[in-house]
Protein backbone atom coordinates (compact mmCIF):
# COMPACT_ATOMS: atom_id res chain seq x y z
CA UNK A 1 -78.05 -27.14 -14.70
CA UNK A 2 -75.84 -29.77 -12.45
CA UNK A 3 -75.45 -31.82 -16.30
CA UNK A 4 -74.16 -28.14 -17.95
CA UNK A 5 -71.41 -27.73 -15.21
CA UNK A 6 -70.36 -31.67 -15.54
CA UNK A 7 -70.17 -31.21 -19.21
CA UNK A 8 -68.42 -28.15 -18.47
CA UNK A 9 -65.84 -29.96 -16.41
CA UNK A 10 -64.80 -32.42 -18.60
CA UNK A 11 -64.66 -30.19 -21.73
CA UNK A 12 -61.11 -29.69 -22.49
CA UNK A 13 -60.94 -27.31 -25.26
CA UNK A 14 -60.63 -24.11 -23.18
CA UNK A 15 -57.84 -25.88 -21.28
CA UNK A 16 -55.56 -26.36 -24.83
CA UNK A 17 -56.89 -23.14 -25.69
CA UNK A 18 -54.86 -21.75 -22.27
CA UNK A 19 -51.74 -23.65 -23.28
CA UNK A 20 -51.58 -22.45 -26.60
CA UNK A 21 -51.48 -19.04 -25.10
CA UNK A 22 -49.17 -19.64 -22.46
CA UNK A 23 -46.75 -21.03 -24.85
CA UNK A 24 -47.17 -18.33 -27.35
CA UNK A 25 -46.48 -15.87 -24.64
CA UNK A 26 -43.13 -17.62 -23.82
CA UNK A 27 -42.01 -17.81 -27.45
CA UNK A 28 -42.88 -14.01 -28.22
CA UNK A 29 -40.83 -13.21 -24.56
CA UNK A 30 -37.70 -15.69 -25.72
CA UNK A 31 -37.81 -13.60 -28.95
CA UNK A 32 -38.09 -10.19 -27.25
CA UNK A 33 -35.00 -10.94 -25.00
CA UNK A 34 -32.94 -12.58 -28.03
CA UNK A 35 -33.50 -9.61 -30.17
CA UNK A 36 -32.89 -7.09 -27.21
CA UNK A 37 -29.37 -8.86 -26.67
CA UNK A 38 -28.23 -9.06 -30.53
CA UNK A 39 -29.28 -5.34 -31.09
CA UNK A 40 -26.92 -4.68 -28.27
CA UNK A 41 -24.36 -6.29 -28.93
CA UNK A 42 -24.40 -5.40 -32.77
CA UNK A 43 -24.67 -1.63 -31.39
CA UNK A 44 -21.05 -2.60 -29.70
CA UNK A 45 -19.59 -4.15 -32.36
CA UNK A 46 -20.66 -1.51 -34.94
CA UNK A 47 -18.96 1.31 -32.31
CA UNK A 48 -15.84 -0.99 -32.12
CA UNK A 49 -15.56 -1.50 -35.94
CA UNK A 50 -16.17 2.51 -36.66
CA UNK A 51 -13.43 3.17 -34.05
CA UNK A 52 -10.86 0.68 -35.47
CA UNK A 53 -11.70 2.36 -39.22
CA UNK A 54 -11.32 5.92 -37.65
CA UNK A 55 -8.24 4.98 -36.48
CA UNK A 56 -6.67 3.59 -39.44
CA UNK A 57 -7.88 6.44 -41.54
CA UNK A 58 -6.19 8.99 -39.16
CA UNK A 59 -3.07 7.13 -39.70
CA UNK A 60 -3.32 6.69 -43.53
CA UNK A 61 -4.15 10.55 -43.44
CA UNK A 62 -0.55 11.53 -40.89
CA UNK A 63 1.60 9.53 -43.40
């Protein structure tokens, strides 16, 4: 039993297996926030654009 748990201790697979995870859980959070911040963003620039076209159609339409 004592030679299992040495053997245990000095495998290191399950530790790379940990930082794998850990750094595929910052890469999928990174992309979560990025693509939170360009939806909004494109959200506000599509609502500026629309109300620039409205407005140049209304005055196309008065003249």
């Amino acid at each position: 039993m004592i030679k299992f748990i040495k053997n245990f201790r000095k495998d290191e697979n399950g530790a790379v297996t940990v930082d794998w995870v850990v750094l595929t859980a910052a890469v999928v959070g990174l992309a979560v926030a990025a693509y939170t911040a360009i939806e909004n963003n494109t959200e506000a620039l599509a609502a500026t654009a629309a109300g620039v076209i409205a407005t140049q159609d209304a005055s196309a339409a008065s003249q």
